[in-house]
PDB file of N, CA and C in Angstrom:
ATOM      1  N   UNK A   1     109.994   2.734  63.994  1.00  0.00           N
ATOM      2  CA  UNK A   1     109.508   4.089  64.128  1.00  0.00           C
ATOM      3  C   UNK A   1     110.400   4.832  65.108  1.00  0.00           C
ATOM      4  N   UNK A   2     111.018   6.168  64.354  1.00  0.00           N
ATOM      5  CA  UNK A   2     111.152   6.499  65.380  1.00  0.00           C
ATOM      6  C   UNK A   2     110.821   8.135  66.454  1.00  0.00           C
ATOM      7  N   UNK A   3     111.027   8.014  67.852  1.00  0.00           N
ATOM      8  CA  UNK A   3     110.241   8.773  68.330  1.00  0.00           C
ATOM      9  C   UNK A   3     111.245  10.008  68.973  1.00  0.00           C
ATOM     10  N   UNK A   4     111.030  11.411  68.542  1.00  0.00           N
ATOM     11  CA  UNK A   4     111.539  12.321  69.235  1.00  0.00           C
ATOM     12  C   UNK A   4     112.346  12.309  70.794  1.00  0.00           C
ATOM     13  N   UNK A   5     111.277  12.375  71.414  1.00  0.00           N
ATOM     14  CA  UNK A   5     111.153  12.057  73.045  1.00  0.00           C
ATOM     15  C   UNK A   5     112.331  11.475  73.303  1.00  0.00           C
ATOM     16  N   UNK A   6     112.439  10.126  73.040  1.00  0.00           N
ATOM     17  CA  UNK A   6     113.518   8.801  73.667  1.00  0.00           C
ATOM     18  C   UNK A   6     114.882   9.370  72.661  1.00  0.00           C
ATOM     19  N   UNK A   7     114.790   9.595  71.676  1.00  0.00           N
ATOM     20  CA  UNK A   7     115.845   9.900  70.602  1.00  0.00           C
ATOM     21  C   UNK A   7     116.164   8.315  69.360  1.00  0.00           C
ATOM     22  N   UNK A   8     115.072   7.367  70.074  1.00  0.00           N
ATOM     23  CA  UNK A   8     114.992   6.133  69.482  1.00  0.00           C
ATOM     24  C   UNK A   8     113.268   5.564  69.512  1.00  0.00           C
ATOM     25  N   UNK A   9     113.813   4.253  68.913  1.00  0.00           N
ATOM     26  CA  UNK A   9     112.369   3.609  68.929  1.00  0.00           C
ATOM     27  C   UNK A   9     111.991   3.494  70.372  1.00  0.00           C
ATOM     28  N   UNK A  10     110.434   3.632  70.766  1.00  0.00           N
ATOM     29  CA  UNK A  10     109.707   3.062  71.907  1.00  0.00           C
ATOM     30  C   UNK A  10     109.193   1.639  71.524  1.00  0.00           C
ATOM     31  N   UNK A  11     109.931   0.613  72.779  1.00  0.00           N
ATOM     32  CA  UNK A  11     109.865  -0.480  72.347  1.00  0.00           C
ATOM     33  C   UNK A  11     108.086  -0.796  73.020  1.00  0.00           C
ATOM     34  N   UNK A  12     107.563  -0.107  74.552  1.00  0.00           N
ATOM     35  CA  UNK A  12     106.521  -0.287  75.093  1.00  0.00           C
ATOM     36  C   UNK A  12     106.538   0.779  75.651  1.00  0.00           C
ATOM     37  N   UNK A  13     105.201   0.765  75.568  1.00  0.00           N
ATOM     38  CA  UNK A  13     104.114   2.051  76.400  1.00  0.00           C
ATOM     39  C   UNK A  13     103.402   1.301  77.405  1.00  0.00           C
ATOM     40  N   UNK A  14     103.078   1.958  78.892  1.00  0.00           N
ATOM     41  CA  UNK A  14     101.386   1.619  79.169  1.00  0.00           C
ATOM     42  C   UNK A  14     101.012   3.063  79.758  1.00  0.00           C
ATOM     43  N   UNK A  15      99.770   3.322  80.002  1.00  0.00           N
ATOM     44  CA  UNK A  15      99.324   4.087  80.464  1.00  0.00           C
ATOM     45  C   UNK A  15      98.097   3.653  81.713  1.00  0.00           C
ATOM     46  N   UNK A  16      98.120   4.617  82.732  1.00  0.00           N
ATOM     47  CA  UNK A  16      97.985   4.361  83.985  1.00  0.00           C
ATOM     48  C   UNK A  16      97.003   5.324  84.640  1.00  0.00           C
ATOM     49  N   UNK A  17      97.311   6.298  83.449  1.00  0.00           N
ATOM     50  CA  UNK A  17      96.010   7.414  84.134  1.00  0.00           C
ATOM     51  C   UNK A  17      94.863   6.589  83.944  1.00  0.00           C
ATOM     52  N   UNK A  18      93.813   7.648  85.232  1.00  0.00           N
ATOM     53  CA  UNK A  18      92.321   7.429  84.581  1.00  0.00           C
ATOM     54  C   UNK A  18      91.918   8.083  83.571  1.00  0.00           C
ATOM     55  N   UNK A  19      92.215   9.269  82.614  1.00  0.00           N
ATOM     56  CA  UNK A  19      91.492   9.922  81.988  1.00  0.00           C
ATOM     57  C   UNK A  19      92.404   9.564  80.906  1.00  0.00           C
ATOM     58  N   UNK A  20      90.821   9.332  79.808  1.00  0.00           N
ATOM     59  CA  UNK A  20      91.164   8.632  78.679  1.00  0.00           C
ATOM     60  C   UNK A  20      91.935   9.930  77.542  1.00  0.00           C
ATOM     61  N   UNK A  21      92.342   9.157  76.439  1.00  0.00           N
ATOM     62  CA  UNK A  21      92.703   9.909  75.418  1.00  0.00           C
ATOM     63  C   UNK A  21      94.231   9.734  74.806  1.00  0.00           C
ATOM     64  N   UNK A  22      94.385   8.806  75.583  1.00  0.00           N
ATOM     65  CA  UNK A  22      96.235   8.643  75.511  1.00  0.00           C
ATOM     66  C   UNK A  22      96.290   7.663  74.633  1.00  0.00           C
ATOM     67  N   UNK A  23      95.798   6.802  74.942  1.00  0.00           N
ATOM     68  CA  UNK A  23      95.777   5.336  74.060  1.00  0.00           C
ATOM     69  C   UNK A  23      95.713   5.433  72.363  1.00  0.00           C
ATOM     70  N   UNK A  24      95.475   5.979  71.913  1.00  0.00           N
ATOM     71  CA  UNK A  24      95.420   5.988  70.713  1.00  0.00           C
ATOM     72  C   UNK A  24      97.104   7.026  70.133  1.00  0.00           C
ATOM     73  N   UNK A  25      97.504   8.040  70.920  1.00  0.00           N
ATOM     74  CA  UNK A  25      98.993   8.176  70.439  1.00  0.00           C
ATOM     75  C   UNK A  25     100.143   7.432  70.828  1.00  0.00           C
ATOM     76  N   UNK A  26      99.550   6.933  72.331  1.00  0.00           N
ATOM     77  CA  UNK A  26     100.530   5.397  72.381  1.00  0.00           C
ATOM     78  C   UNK A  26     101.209   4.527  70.912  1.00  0.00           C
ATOM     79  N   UNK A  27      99.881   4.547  70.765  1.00  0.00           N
ATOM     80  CA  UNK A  27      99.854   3.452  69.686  1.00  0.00           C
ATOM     81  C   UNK A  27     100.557   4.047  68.852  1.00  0.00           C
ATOM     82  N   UNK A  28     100.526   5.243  67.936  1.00  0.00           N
ATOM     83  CA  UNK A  28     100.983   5.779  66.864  1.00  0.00           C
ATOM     84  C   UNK A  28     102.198   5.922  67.421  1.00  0.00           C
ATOM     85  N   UNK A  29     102.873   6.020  68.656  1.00  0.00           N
ATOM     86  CA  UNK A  29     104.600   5.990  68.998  1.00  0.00           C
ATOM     87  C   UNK A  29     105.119   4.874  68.903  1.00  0.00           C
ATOM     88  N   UNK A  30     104.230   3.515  69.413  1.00  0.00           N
ATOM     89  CA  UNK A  30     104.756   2.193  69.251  1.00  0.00           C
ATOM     90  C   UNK A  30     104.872   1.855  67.523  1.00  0.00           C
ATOM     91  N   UNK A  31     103.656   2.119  66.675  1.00  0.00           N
ATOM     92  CA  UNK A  31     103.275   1.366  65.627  1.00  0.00           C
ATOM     93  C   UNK A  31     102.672  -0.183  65.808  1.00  0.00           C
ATOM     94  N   UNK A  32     102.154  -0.630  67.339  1.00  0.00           N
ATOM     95  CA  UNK A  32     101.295  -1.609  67.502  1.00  0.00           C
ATOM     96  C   UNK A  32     100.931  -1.568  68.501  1.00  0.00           C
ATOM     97  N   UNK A  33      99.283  -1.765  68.777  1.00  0.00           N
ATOM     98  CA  UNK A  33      98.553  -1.909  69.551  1.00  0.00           C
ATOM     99  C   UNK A  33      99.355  -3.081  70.956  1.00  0.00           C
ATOM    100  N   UNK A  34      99.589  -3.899  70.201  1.00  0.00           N
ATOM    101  CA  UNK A  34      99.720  -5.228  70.877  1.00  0.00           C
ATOM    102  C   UNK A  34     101.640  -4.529  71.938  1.00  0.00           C
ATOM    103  N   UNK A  35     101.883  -3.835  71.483  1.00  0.00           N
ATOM    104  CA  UNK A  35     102.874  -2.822  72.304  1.00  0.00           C
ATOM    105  C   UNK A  35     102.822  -2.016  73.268  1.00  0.00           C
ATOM    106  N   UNK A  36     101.318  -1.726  73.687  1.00  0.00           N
ATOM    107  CA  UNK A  36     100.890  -1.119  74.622  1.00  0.00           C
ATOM    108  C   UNK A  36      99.417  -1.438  75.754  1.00  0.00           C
ATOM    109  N   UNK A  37      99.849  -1.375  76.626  1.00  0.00           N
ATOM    110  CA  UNK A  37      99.115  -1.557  78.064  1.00  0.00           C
ATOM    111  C   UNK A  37      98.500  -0.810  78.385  1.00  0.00           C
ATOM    112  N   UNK A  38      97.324  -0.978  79.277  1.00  0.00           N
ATOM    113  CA  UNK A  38      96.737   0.047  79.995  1.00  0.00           C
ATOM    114  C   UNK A  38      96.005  -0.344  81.637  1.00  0.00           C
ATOM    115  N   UNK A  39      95.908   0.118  82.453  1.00  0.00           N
ATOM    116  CA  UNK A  39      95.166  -0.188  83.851  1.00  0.00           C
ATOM    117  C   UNK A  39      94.091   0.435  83.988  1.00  0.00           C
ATOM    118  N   UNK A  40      93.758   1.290  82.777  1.00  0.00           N
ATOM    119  CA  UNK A  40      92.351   1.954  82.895  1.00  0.00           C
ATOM    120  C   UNK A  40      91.117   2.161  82.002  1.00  0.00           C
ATOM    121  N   UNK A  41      91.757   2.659  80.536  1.00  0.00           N
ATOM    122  CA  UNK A  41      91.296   2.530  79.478  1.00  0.00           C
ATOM    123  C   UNK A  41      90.239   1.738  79.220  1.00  0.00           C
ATOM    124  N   UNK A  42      89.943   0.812  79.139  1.00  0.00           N
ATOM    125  CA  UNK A  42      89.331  -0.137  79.089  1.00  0.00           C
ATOM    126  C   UNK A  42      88.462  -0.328  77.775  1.00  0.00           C
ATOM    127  N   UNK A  43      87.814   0.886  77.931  1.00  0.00           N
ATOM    128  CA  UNK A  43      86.724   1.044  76.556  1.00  0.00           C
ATOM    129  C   UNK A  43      87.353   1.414  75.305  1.00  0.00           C
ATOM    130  N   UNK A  44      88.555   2.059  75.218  1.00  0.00           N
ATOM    131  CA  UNK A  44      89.778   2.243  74.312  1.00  0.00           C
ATOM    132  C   UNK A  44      90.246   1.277  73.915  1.00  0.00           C
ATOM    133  N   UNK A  45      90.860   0.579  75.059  1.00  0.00           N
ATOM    134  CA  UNK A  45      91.478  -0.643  74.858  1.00  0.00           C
ATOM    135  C   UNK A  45      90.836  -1.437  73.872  1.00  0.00           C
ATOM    136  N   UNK A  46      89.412  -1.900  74.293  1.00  0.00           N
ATOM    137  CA  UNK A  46      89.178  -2.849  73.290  1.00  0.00           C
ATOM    138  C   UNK A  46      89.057  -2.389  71.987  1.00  0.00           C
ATOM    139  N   UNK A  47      88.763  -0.804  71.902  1.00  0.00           N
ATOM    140  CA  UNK A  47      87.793  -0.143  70.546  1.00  0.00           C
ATOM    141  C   UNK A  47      89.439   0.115  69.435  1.00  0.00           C
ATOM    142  N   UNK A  48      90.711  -0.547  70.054  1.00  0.00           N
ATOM    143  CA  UNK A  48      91.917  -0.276  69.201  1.00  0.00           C
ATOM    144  C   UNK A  48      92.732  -1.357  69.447  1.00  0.00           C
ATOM    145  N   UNK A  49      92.343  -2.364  70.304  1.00  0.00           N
ATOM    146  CA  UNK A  49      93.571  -3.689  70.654  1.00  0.00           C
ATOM    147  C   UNK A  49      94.697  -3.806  71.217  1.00  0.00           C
ATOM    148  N   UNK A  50      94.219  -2.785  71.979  1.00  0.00           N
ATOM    149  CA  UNK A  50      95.358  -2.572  73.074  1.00  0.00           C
ATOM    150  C   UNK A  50      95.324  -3.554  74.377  1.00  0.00           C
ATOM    151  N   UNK A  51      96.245  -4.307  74.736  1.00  0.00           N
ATOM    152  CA  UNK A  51      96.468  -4.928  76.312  1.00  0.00           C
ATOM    153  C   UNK A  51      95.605  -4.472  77.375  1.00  0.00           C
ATOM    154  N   UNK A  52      94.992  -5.033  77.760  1.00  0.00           N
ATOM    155  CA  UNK A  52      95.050  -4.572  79.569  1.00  0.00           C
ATOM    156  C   UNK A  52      95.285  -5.286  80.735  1.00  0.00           C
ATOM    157  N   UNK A  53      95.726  -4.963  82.041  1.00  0.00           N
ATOM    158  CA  UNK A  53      96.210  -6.152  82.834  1.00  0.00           C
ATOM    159  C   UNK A  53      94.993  -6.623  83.696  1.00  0.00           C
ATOM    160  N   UNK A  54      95.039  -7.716  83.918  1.00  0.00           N
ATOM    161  CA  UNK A  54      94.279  -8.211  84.986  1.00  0.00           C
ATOM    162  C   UNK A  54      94.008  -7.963  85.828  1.00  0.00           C
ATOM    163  N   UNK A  55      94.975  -6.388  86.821  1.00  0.00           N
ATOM    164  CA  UNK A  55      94.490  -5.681  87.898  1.00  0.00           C
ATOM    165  C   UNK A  55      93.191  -4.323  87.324  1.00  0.00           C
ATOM    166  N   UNK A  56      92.676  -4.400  87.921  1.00  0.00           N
ATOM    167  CA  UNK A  56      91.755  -3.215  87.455  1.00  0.00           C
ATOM    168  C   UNK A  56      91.876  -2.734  88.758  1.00  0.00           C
ATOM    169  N   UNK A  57      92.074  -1.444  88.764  1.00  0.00           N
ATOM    170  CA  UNK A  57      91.815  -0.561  89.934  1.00  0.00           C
ATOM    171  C   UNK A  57      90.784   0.220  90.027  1.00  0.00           C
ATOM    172  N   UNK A  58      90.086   0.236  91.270  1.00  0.00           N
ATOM    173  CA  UNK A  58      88.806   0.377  91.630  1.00  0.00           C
ATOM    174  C   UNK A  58      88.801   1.991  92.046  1.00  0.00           C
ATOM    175  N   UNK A  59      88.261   2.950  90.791  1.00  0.00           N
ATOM    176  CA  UNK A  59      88.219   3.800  90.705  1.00  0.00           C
ATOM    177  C   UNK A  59      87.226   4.464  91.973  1.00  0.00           C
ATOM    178  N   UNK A  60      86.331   3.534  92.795  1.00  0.00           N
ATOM    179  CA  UNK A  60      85.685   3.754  93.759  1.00  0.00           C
ATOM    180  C   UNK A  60      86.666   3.977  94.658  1.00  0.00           C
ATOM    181  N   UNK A  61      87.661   4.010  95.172  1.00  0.00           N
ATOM    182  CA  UNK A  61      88.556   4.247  96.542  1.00  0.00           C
ATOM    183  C   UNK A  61      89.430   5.247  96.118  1.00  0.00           C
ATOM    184  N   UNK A  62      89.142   6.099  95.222  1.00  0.00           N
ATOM    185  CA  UNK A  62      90.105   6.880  94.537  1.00  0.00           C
ATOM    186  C   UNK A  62      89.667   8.233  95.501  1.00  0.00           C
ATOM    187  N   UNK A  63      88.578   8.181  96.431  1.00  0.00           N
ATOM    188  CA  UNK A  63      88.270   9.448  97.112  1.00  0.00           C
ATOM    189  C   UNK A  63      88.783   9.283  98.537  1.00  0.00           C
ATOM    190  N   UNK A  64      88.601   7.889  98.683  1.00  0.00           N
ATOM    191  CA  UNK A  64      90.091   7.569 100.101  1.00  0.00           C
ATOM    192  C   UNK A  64      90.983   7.588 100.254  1.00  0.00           C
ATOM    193  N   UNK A  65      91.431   7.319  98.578  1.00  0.00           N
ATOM    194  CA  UNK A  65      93.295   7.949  98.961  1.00  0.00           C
ATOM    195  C   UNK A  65      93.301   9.152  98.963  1.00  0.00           C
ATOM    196  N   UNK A  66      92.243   9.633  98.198  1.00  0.00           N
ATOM    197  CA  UNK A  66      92.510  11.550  98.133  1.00  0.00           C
ATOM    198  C   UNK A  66      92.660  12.021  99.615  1.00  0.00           C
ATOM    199  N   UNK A  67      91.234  11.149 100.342  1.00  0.00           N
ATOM    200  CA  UNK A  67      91.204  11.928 101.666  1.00  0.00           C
ATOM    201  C   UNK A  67      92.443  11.656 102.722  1.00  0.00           C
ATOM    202  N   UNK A  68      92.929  10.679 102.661  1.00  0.00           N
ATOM    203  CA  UNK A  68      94.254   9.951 103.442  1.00  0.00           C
ATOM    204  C   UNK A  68      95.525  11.044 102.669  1.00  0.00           C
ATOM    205  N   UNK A  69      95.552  11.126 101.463  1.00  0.00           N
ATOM    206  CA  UNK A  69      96.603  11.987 101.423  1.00  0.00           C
ATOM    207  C   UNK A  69      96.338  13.396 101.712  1.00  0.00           C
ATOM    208  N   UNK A  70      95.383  14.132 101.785  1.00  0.00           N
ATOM    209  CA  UNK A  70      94.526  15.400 102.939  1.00  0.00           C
ATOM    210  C   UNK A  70      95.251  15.112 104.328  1.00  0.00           C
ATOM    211  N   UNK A  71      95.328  14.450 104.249  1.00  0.00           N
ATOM    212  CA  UNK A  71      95.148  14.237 106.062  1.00  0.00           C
ATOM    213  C   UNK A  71      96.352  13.638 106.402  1.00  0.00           C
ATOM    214  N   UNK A  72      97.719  13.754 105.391  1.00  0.00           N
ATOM    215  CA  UNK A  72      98.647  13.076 105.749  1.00  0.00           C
ATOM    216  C   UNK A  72      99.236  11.729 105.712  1.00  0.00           C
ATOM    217  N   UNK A  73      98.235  10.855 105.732  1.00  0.00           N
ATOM    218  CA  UNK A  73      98.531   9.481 105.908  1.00  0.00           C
ATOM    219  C   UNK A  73      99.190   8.283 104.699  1.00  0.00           C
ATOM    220  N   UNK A  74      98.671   9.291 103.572  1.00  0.00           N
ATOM    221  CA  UNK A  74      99.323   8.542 102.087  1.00  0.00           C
ATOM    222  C   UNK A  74     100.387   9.515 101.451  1.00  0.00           C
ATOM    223  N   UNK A  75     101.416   9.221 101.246  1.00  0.00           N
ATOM    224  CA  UNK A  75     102.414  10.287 100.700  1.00  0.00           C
ATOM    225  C   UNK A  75     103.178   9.847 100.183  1.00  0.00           C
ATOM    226  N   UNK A  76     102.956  10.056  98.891  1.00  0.00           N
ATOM    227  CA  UNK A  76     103.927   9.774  97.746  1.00  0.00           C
ATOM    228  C   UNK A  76     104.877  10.759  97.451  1.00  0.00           C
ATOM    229  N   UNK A  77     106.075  10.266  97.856  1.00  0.00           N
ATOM    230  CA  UNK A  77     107.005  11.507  97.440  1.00  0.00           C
ATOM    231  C   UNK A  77     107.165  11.287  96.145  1.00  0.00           C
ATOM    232  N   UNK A  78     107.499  12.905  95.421  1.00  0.00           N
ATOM    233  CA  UNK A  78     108.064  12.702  94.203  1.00  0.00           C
ATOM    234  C   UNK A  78     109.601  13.531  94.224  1.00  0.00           C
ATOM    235  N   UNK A  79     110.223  12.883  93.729  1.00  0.00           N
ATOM    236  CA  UNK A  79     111.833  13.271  93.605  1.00  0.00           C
ATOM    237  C   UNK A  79     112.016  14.099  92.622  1.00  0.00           C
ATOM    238  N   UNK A  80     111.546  13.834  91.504  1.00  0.00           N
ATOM    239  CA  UNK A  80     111.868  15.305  90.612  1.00  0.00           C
ATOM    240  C   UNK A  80     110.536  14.981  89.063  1.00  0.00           C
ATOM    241  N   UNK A  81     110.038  16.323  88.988  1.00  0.00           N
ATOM    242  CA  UNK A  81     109.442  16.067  87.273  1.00  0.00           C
ATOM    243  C   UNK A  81     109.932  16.499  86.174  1.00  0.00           C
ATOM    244  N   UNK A  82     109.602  15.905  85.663  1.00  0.00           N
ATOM    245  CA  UNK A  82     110.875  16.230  84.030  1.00  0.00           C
ATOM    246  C   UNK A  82     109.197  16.675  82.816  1.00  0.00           C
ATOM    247  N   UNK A  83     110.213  17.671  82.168  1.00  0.00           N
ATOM    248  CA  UNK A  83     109.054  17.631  80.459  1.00  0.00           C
ATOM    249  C   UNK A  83     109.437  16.441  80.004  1.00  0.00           C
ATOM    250  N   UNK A  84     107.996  16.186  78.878  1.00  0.00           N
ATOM    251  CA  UNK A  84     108.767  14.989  78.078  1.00  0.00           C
ATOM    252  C   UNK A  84     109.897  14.899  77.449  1.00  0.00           C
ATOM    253  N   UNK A  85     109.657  16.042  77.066  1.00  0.00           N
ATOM    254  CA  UNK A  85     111.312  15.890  76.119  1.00  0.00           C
ATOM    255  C   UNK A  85     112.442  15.638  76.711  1.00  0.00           C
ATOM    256  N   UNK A  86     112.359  15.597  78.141  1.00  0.00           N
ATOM    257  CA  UNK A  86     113.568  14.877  78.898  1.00  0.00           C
ATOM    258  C   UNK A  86     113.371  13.601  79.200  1.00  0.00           C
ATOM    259  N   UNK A  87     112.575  12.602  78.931  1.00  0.00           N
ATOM    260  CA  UNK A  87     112.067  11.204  79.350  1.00  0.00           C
ATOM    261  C   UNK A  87     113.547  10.686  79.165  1.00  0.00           C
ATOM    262  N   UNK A  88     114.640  10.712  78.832  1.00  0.00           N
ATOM    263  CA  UNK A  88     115.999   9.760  78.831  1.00  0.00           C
ATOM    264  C   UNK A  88     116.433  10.104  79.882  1.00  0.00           C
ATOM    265  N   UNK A  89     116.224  11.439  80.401  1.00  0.00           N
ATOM    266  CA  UNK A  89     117.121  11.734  81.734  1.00  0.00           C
ATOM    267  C   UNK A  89     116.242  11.014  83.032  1.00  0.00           C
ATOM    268  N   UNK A  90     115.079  11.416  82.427  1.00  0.00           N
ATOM    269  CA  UNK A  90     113.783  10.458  83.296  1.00  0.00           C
ATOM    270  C   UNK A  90     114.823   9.013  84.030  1.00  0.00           C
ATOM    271  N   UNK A  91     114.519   8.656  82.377  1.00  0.00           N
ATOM    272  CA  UNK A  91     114.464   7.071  82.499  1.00  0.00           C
ATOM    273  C   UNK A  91     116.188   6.661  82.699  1.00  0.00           C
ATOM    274  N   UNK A  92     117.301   7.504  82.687  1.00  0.00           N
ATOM    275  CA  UNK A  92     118.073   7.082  83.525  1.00  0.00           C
ATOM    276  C   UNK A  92     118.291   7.161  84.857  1.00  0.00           C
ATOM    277  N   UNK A  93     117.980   7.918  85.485  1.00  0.00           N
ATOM    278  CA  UNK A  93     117.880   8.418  87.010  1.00  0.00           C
ATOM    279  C   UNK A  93     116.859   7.107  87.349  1.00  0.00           C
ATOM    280  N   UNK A  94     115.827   6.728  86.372  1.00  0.00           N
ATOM    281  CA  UNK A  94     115.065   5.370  86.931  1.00  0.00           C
ATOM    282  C   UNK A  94     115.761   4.108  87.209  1.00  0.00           C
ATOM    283  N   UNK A  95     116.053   4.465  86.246  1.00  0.00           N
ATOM    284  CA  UNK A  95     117.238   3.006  86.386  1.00  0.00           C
ATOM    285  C   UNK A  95     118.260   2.483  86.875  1.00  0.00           C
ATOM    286  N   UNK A  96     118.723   3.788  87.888  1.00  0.00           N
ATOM    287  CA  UNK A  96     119.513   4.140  88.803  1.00  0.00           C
ATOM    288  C   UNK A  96     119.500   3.043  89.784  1.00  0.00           C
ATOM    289  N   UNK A  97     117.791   3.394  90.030  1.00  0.00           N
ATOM    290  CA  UNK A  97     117.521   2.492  91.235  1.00  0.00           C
ATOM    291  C   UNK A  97     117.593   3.374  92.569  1.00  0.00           C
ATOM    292  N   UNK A  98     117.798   4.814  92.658  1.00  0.00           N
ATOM    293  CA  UNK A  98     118.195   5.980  93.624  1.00  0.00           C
ATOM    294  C   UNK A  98     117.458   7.138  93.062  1.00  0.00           C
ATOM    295  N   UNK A  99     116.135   7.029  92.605  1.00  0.00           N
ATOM    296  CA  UNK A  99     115.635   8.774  92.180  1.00  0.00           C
ATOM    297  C   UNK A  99     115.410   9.574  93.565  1.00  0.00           C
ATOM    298  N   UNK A 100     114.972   8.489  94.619  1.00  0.00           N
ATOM    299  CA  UNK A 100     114.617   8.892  96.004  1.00  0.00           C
ATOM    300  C   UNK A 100     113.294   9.125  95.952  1.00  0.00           C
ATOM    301  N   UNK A 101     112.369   8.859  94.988  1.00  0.00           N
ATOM    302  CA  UNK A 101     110.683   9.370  95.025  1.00  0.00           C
ATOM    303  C   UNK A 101     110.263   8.800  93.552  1.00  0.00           C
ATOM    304  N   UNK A 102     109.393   9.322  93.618  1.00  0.00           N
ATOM    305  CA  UNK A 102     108.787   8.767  91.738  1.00  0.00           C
ATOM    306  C   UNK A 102     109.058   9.696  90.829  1.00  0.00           C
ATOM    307  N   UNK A 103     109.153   9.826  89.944  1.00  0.00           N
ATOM    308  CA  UNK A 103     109.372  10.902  88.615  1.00  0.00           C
ATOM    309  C   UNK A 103     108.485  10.730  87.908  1.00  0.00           C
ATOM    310  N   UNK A 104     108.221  11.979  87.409  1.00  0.00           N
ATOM    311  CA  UNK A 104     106.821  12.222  87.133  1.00  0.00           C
ATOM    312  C   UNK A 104     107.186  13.076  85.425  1.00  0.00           C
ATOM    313  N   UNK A 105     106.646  12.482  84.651  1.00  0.00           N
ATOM    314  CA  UNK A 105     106.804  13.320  83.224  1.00  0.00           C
ATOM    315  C   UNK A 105     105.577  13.905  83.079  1.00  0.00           C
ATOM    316  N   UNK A 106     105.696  15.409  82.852  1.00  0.00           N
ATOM    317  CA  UNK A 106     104.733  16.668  82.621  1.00  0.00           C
ATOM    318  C   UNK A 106     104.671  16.382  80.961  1.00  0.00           C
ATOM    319  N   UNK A 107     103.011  16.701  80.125  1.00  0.00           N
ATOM    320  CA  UNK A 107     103.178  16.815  79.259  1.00  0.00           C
ATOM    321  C   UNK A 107     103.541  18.104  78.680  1.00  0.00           C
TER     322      UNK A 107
END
């Protein structure tokens, strides 16, 4: 299959947000469930056969990092956001190993 975005096939997906709805076009970019991950999904996951990892993150402390990054103490820099349609420039600057922060793809 192939996918606009990359200019080739997507060999893997995961998705990482909490808010559902992704998982199911994952899939239709991979062409298999068993191609894509998730850390949140959960109820998706199973209702289409999608992966999930063994970490589950505890959506309960999600108001302590909010408040720690309020207040300074958690700070994620981000180095630059790209549209999707740039995910190659993304994902070379990733691979760099030097973005200087996280990169962030806007839908």
């Amino acid at each position: 299959m192939d996918a606009a975005p990359t200019g080739g096939r997507i060999d893997r997906a995961d998705q990482a947000s909490p808010h559902g709805g992704a998982l199911p076009a994952l899939v239709g970019l991979t062409g298999d469930p068993d191609r894509v991950v998730t850390v949140s999904d959960f109820a998706a996951a199973a209702e289409l056969g999608v992966r999930t990892t063994a970490i589950e993150m505890r959506y309960d402390r999600l108001d302590t990092f909010a408040r720690l990054a309020a207040e300074g103490v958690l700070v994620v820099p981000v180095a630059r956001t790209y549209p999707l349609d740039q995910v190659q420039e993304a994902a070379e600057l990733s691979r760099s190993r030097r973005p200087g922060g996280k990169l962030v793809l806007l839908p």
